[in-house]
C-alpha atoms as a PDB file:
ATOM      1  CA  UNK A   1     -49.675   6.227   7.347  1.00  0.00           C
ATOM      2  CA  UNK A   2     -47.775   5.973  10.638  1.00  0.00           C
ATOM      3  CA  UNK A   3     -49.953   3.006  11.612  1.00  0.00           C
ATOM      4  CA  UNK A   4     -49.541   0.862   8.374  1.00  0.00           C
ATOM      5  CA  UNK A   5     -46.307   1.359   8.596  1.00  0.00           C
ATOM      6  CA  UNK A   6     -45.904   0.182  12.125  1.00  0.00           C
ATOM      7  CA  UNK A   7     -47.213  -2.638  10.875  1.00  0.00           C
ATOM      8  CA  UNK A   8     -45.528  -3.255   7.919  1.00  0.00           C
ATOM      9  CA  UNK A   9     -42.017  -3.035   9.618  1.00  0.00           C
ATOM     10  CA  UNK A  10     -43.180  -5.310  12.277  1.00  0.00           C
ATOM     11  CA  UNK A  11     -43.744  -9.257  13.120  1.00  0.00           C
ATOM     12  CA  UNK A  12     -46.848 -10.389  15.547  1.00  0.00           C
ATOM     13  CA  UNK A  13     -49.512 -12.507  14.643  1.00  0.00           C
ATOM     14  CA  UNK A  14     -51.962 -12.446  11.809  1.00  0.00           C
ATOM     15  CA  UNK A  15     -50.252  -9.855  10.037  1.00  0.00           C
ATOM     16  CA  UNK A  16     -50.590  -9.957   6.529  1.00  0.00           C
ATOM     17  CA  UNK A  17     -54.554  -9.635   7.854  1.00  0.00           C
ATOM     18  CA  UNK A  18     -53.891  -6.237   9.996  1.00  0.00           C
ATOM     19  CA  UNK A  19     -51.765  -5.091   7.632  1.00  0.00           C
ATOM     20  CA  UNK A  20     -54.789  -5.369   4.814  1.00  0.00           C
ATOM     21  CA  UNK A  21     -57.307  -3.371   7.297  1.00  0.00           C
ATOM     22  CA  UNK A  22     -54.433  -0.937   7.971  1.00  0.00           C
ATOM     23  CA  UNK A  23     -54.877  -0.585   4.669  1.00  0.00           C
ATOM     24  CA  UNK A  24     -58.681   0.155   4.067  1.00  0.00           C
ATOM     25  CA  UNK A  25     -58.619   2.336   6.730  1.00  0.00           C
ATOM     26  CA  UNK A  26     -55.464   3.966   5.076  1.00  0.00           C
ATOM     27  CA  UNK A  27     -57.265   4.133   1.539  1.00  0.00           C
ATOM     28  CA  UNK A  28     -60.152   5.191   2.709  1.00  0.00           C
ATOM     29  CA  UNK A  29     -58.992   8.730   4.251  1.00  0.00           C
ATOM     30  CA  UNK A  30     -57.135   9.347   1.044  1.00  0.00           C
ATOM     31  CA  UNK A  31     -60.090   8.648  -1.209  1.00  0.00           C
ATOM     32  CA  UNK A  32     -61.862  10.790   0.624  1.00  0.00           C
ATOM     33  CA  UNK A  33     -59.169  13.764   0.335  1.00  0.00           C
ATOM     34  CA  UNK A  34     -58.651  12.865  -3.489  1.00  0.00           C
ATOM     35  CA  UNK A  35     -62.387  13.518  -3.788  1.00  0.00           C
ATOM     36  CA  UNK A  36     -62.105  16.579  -2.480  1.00  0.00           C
ATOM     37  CA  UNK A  37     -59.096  17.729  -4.009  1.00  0.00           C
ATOM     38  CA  UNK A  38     -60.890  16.847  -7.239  1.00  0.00           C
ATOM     39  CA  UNK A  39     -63.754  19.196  -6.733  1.00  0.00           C
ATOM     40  CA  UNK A  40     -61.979  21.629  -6.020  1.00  0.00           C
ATOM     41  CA  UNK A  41     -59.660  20.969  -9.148  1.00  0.00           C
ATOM     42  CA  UNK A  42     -62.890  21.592 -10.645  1.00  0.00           C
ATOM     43  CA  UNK A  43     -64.340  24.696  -9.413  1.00  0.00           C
ATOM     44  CA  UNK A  44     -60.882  26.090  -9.890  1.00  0.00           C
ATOM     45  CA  UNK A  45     -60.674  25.200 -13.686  1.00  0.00           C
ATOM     46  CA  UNK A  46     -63.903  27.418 -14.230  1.00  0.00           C
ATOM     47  CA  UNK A  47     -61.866  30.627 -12.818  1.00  0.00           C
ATOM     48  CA  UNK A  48     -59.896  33.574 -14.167  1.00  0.00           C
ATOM     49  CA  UNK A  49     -56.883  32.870 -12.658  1.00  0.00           C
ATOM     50  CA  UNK A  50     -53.721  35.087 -12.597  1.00  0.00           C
ATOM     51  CA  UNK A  51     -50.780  33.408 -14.772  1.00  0.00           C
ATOM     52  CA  UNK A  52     -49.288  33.145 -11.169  1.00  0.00           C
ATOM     53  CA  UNK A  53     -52.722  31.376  -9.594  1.00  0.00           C
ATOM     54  CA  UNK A  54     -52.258  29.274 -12.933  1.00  0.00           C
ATOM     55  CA  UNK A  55     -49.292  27.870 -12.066  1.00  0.00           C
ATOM     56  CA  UNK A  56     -50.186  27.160  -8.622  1.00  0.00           C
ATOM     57  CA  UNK A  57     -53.151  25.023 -10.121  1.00  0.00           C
ATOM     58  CA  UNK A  58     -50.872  23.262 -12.210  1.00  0.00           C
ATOM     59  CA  UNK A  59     -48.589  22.078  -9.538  1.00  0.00           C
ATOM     60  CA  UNK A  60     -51.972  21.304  -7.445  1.00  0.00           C
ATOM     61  CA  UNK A  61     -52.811  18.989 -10.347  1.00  0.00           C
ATOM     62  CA  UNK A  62     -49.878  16.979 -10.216  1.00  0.00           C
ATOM     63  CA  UNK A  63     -50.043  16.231  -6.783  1.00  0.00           C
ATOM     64  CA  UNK A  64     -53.383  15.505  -6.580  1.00  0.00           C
ATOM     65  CA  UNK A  65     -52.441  13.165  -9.607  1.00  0.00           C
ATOM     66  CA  UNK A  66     -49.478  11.302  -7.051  1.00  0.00           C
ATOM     67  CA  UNK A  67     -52.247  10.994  -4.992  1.00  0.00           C
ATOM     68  CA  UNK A  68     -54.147   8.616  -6.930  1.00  0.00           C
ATOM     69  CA  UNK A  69     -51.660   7.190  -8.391  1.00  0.00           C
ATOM     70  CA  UNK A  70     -50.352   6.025  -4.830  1.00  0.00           C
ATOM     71  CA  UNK A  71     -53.726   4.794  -3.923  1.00  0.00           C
ATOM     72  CA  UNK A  72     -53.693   2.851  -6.420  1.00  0.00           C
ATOM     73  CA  UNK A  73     -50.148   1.405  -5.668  1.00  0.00           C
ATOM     74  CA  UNK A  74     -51.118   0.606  -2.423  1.00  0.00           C
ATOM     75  CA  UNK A  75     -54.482  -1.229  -3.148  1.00  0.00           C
ATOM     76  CA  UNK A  76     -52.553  -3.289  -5.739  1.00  0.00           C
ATOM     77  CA  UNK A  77     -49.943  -4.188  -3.666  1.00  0.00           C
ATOM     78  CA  UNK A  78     -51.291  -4.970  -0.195  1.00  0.00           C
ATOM     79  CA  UNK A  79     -54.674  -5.565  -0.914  1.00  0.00           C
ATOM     80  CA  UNK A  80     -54.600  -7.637  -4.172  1.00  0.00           C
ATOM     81  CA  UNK A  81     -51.159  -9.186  -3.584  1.00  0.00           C
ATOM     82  CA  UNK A  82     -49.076  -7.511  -7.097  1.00  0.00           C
ATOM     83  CA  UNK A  83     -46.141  -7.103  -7.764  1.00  0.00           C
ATOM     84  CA  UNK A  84     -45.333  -3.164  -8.917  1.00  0.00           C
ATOM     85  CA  UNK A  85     -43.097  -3.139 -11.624  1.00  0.00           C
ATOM     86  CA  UNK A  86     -40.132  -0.975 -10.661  1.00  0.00           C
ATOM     87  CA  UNK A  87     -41.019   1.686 -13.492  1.00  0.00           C
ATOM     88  CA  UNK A  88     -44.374   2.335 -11.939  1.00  0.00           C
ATOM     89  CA  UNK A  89     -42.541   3.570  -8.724  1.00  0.00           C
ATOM     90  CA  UNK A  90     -41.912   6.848  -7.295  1.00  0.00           C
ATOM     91  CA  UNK A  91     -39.363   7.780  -5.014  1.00  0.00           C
ATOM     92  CA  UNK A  92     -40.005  11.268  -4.688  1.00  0.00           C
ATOM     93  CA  UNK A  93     -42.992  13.267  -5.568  1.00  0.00           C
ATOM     94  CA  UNK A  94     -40.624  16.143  -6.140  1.00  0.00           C
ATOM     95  CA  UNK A  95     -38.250  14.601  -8.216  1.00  0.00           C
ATOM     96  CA  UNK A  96     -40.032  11.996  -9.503  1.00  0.00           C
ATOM     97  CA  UNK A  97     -36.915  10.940 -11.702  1.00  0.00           C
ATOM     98  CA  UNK A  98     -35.445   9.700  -8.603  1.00  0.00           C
ATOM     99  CA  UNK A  99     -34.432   6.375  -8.420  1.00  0.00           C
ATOM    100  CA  UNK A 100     -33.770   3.409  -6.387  1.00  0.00           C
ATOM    101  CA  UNK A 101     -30.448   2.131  -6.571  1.00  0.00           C
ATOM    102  CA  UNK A 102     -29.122  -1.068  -5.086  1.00  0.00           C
ATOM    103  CA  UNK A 103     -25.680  -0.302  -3.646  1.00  0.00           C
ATOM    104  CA  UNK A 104     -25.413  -4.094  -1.966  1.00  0.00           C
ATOM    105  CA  UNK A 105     -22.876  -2.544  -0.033  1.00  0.00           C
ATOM    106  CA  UNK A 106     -22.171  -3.215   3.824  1.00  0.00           C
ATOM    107  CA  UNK A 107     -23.790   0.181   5.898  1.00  0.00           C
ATOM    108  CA  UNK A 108     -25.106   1.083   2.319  1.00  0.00           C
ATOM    109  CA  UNK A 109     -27.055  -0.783   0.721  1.00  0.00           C
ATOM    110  CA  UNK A 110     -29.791   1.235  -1.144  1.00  0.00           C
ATOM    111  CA  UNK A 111     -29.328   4.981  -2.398  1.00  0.00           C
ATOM    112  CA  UNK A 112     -32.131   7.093  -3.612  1.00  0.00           C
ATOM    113  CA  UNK A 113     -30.627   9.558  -6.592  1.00  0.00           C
ATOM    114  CA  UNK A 114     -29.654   8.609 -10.465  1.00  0.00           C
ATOM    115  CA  UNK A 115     -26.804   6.660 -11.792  1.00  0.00           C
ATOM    116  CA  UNK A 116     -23.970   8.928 -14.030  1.00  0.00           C
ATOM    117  CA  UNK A 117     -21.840   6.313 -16.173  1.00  0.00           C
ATOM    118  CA  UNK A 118     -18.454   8.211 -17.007  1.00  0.00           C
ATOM    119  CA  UNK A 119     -15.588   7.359 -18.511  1.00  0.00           C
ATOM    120  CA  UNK A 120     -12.169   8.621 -17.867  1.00  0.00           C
ATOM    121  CA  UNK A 121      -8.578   8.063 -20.009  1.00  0.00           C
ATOM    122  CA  UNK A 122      -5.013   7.778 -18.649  1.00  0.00           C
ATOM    123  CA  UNK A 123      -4.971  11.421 -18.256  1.00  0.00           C
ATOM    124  CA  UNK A 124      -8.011  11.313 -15.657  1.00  0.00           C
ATOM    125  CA  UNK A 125      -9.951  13.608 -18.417  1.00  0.00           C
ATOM    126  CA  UNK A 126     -13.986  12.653 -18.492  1.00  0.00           C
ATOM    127  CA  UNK A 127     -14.124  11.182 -22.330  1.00  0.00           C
ATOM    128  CA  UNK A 128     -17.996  10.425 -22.063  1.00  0.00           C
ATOM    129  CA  UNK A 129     -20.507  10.261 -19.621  1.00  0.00           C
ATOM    130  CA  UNK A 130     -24.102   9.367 -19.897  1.00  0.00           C
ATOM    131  CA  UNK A 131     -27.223   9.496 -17.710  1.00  0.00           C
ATOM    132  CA  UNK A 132     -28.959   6.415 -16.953  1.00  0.00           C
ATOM    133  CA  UNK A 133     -32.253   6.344 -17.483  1.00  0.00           C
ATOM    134  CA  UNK A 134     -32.502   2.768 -16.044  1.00  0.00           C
ATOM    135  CA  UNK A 135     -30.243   1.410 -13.198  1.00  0.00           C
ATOM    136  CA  UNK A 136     -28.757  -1.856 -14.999  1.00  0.00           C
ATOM    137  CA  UNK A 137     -25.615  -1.234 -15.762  1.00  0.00           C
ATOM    138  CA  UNK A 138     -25.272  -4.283 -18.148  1.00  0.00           C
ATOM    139  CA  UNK A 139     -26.678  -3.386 -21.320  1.00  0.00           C
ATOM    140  CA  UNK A 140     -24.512  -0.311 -21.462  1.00  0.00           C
ATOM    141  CA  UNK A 141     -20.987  -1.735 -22.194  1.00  0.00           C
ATOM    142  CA  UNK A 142     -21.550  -2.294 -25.828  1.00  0.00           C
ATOM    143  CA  UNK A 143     -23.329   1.625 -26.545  1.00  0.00           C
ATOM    144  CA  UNK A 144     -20.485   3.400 -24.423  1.00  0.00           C
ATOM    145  CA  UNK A 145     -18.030   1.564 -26.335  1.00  0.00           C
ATOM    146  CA  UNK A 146     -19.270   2.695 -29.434  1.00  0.00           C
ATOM    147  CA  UNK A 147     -20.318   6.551 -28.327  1.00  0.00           C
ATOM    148  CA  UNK A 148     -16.049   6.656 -27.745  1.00  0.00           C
ATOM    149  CA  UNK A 149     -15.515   5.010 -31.287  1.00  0.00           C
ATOM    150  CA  UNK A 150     -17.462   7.373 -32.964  1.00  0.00           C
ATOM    151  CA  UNK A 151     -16.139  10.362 -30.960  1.00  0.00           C
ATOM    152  CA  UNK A 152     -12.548   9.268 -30.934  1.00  0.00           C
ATOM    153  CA  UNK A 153     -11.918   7.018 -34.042  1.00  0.00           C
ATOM    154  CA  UNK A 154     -11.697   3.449 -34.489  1.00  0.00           C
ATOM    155  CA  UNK A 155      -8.583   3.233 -33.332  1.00  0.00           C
ATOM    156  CA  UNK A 156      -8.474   5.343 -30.137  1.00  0.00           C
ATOM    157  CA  UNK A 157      -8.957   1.826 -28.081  1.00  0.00           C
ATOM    158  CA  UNK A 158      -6.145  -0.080 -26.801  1.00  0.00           C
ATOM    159  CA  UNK A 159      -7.905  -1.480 -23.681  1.00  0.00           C
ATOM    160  CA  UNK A 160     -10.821  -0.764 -21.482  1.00  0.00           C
ATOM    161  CA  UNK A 161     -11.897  -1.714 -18.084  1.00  0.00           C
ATOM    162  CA  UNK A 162     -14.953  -1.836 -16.637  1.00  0.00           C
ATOM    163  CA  UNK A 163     -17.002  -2.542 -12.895  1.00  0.00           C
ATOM    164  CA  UNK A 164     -18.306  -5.854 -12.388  1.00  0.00           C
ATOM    165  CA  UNK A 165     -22.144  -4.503 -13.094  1.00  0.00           C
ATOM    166  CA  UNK A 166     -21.170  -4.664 -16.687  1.00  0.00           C
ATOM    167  CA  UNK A 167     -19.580  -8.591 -16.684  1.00  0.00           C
ATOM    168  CA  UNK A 168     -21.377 -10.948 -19.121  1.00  0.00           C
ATOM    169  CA  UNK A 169     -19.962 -13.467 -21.539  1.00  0.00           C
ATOM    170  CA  UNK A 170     -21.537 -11.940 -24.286  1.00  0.00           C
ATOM    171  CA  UNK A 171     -20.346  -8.101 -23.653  1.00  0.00           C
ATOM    172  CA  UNK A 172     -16.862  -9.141 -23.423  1.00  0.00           C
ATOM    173  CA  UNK A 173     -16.947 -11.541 -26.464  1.00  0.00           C
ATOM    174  CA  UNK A 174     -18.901  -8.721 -28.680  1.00  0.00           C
ATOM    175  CA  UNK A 175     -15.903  -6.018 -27.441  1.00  0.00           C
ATOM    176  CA  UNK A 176     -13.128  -8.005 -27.768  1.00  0.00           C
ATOM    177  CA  UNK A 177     -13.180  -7.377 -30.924  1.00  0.00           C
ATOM    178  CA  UNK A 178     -13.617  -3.206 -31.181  1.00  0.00           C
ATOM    179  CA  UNK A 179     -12.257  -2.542 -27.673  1.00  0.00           C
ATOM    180  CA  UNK A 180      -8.598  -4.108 -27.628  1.00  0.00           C
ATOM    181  CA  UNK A 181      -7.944  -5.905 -23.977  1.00  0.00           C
ATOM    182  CA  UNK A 182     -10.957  -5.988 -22.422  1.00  0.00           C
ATOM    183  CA  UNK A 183     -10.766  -6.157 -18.269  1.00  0.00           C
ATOM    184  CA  UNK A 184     -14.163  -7.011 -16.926  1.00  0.00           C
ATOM    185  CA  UNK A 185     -14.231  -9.019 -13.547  1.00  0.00           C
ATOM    186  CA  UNK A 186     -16.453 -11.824 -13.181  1.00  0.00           C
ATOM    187  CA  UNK A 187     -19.412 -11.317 -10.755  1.00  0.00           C
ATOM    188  CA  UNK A 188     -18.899 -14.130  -7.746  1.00  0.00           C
ATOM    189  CA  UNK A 189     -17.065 -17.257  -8.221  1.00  0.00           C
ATOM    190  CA  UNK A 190     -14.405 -17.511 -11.104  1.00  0.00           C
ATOM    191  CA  UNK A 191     -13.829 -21.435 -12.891  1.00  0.00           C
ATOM    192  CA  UNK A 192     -10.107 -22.234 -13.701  1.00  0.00           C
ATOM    193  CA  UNK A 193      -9.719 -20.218 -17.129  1.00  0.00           C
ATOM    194  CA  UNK A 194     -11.237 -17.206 -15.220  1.00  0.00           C
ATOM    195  CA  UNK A 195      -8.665 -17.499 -12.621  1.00  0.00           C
ATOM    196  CA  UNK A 196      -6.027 -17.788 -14.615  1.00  0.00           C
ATOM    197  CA  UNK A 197      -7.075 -14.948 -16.791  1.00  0.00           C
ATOM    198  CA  UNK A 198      -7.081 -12.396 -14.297  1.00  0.00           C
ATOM    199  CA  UNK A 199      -3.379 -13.523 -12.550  1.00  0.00           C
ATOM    200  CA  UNK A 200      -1.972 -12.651 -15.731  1.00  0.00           C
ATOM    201  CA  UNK A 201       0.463  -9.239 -15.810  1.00  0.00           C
ATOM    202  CA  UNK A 202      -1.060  -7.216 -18.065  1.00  0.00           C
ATOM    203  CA  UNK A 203      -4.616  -8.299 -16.562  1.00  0.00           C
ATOM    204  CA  UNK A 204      -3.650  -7.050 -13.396  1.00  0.00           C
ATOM    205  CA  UNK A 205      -2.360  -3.905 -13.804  1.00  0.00           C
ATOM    206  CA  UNK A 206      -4.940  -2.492 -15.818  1.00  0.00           C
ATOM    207  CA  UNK A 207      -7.096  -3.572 -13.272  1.00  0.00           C
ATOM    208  CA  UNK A 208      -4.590  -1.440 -11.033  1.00  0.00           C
ATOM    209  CA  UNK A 209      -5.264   1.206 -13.303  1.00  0.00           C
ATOM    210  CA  UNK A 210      -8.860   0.888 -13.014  1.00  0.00           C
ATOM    211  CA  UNK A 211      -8.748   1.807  -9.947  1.00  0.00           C
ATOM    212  CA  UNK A 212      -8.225   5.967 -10.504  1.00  0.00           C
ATOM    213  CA  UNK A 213     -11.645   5.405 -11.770  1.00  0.00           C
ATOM    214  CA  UNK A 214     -13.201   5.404  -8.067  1.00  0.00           C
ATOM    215  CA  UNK A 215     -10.882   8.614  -7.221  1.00  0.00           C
ATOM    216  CA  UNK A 216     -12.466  10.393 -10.359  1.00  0.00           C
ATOM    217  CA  UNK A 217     -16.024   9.628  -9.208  1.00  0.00           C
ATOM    218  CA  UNK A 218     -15.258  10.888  -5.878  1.00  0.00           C
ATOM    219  CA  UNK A 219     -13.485  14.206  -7.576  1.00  0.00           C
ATOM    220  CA  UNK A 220     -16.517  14.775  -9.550  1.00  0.00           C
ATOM    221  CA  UNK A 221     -19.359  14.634  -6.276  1.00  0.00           C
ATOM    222  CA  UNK A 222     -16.473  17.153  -4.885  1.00  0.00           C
ATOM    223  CA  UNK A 223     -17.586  19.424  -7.953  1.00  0.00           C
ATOM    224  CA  UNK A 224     -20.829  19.602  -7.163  1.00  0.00           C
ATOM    225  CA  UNK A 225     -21.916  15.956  -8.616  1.00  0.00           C
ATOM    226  CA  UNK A 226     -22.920  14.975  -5.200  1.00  0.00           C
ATOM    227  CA  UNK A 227     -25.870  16.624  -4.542  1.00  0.00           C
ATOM    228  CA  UNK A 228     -27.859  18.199  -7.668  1.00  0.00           C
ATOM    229  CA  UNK A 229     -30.242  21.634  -6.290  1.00  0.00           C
ATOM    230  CA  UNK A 230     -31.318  22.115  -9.796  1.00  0.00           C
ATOM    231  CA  UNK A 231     -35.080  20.902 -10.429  1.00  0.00           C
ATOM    232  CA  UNK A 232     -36.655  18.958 -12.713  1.00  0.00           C
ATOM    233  CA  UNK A 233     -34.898  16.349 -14.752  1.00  0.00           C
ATOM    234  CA  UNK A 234     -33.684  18.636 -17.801  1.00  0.00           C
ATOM    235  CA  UNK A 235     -32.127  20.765 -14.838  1.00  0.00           C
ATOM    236  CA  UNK A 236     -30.536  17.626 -13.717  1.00  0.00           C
ATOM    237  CA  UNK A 237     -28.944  16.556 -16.875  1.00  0.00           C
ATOM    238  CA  UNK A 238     -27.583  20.288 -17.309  1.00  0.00           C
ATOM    239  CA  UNK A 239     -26.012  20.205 -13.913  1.00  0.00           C
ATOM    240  CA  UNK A 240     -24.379  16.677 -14.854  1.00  0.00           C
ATOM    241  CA  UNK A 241     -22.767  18.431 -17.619  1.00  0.00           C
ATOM    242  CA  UNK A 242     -21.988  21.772 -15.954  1.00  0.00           C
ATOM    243  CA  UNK A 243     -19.947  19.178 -13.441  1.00  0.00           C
ATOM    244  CA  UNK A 244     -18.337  16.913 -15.754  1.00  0.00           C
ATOM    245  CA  UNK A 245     -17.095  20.260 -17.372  1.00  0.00           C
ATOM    246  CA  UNK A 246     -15.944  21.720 -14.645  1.00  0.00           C
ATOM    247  CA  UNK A 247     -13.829  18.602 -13.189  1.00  0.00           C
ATOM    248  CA  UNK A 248     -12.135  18.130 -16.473  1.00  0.00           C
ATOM    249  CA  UNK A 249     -11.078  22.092 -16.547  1.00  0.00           C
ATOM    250  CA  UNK A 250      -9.908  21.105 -13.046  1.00  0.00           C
ATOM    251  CA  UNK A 251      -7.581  18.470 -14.431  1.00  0.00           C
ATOM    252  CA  UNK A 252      -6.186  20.434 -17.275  1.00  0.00           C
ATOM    253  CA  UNK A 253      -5.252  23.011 -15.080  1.00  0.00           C
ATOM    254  CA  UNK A 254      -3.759  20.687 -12.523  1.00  0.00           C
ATOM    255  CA  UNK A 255      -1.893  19.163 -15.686  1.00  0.00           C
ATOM    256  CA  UNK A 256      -0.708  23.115 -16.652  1.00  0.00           C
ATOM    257  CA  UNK A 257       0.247  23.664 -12.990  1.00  0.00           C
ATOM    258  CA  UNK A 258       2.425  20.250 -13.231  1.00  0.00           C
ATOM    259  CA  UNK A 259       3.920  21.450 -16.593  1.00  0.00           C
ATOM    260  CA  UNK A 260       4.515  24.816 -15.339  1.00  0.00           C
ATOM    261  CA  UNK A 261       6.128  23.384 -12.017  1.00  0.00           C
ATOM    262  CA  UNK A 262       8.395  20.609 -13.955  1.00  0.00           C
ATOM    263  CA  UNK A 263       9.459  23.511 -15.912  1.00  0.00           C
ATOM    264  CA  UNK A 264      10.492  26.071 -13.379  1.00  0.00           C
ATOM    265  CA  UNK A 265      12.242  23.056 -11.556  1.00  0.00           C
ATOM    266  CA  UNK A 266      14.450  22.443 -14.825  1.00  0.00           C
ATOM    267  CA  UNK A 267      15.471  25.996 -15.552  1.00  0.00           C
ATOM    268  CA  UNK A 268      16.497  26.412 -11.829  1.00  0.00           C
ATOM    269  CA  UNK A 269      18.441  23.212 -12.105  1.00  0.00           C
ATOM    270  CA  UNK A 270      19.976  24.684 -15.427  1.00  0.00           C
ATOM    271  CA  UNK A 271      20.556  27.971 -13.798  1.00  0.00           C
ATOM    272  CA  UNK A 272      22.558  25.314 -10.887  1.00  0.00           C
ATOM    273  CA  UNK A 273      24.886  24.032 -13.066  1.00  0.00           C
ATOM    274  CA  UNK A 274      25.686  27.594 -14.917  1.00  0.00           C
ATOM    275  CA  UNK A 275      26.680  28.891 -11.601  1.00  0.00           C
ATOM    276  CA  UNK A 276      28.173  26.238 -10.705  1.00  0.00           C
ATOM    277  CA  UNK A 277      30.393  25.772 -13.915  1.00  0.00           C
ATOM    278  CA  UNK A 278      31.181  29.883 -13.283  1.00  0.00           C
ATOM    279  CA  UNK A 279      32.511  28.758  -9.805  1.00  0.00           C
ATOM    280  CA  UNK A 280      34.268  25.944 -11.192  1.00  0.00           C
ATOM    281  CA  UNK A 281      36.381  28.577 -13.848  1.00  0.00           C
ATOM    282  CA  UNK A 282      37.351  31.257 -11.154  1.00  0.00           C
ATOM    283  CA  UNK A 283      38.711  28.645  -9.093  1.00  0.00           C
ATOM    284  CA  UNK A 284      40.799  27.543 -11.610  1.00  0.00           C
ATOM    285  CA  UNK A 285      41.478  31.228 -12.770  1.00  0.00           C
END
C-alpha cells in the first residue's frame, strides 16, 4: 500500500506504467487475503457460535466485504482508467457515512465528516436543521424554505439569507416569491445589476446580519457538534439533535440571564431615584 502510494504522490518517468504494476502487485496480495478471509467466512458459518462469537462474525463480514469492494475500486480506477462515481466511495470503513467535503478554503481545503444545514432567526434560536445526505448545498434552498413554512406559517418570512453554495438564478427567482427579500451572493464575478443589487441598504445589512450565522455554527461544534463519538449513522443523526437541542437551551437561558440582569439593573435604578427623592425632602425639611 505504502509503495503504490509512493508512487501515486510522486512524478518520475513512466509513471502511469509503475503505478499500474504497483497495482497488480497491490491486488494481488489482497486477493489472496480476501480468499482466505472467505474460507474462513465459510467454515465459520457452519458453527454454533455464541450470540457474542455471532456478532464478531458479523462485523468480520463487513470488512471482508470493504475488502472487495476496494479491490475492485482500485482495479477500476488505475488499471482500467474509470472514473468512481463519488457515491461508490468510502472514506472510512468505520463510518462509512463519512464524507468528503470540499472546503476550497486556503490551509483547508478538504474535510472528511458530514454537512449539518441549520438555520437560525434574529434571536440566534436553531429553527431547522437538516442532515445532508449529499454534499451540494444547491438543491436545498427551495426544501428548507418550505420545511420553515410549514413549521412556522406562511407568513413567518420576511427575509432570508443564505451562503453562496446555495446561489442560482433559479432558487432565488422560485423564493422570491414565498421567502420575502431574498440575500443570496453570487458565486465569482457579479455583472452591473448584480452589483448594484448588493450596494443597496437593506441588501447590505442583512448580509451584516448574516453574518451571526458563522458565530452560531461555531457555538454549536462548542456543544459537542464538532466531533460526533456516537457510532453508526442513526447514532449520528441523534447526536445532531441532542446538540442542536442543547445550544438552543443555551440561548434561552442566556436570553433569561439578560432579562433577569436588565431587570435587576432597573429596580436598582428605581430604588436610586427613591432614595434619592428621600434625600432631596429632608434637605428641604
Amino acid at each position: 500500500m505504502r509503495a503504490l502510494g509512493n508512487i501515486s504522490q510522486k512524478g518520475g518517468p513512466n509513471k502511469q506504467a509503475r503505478l499500474q504494476q504497483g497495482a497488480r502487485v497491490y491486488l494481488d496480495q489482497a486477493s489472496t487475503l480476501s480468499a482466505k478471509a472467505n474460507a474462513t467466512l465459510g467454515q465459520l458459518r457452519t458453527l454454533a457460535l455464541s450470540p457474542v462469537e455471532g456478532g464478531s462474525l458479523v462485523e468480520l463480514t463487513y470488512f471482508v466485504e470493504m475488502l472487495n469492494k476496494h479491490i475492485d475500486l482500485i482495479e477500476r480506477r488505475i488499471l482500467k482508467g474509470e472514473t468512481i462515481p463519488h457515491e461508490e466511495k468510502v472514506f472510512s470503513l468505520f463510518e462509512p457515512h463519512t464524507q468528503w467535503i470540499s472546503k476550497g478554503k486556503a490551509g483547508c481545503p478538504v474535510e472528511l465528516g458530514r454537512k449539518l444545514l441549520i438555520t437560525t432567526d434574529q434571536y440566534q434560536l436553531i429553527l431547522d436543521y437538516h442532515n445532508m445526505d449529499k454534499p451540494d448545498e444547491h438543491p436545498q434552498a427551495p426544501a428548507t424554505v418550505a420545511r420553515i413554512r410549514e413549521q412556522y406559517g406562511s407568513a413567518s418570512l420576511k427575509s432570508i439569507s443564505f451562503d453562496k453554495g446555495f446561489s442560482s438564478k433559479t432558487n432565488e427567482a422560485q423564493l422570491q416569491e414565498v421567502a420575502g427579500r431574498v440575500i443570496m451572493p453570487k458565486k465569482g464575478k457579479c455583472n452591473a445589476e448584480e452589483v448594484v443589487e448588493e450596494h443597496q441598504a437593506d441588501y447590505i445589512r442583512l448580509c451584516h446580519a448574516h453574518s451571526a450565522v458563522e458565530s452560531n455554527i461555531n457555538s454549536l461544534e462548542h456543544h459537542g457538534l464538532d466531533r460526533c463519538p456516537d457510532k453508526g449513522y442513526h447514532g449520528y443523526t441523534r447526536y445532531t439533535g441532542l446538540g442542536v437541542i442543547a445550544y438552543n437551551l443555551h440561548q434561552i437561558g442566556k436570553g433569561m440571564l439578560r432579562q433577569a440582569q436588565a431587570a435587576k439593573g432597573k429596580a436598582a435604578k428605581k430604588l436610586q431615584r427613591k432614595i434619592e427623592r428621600e434625600i432631596e425632602r429632608d434637605a428641604a425639611a
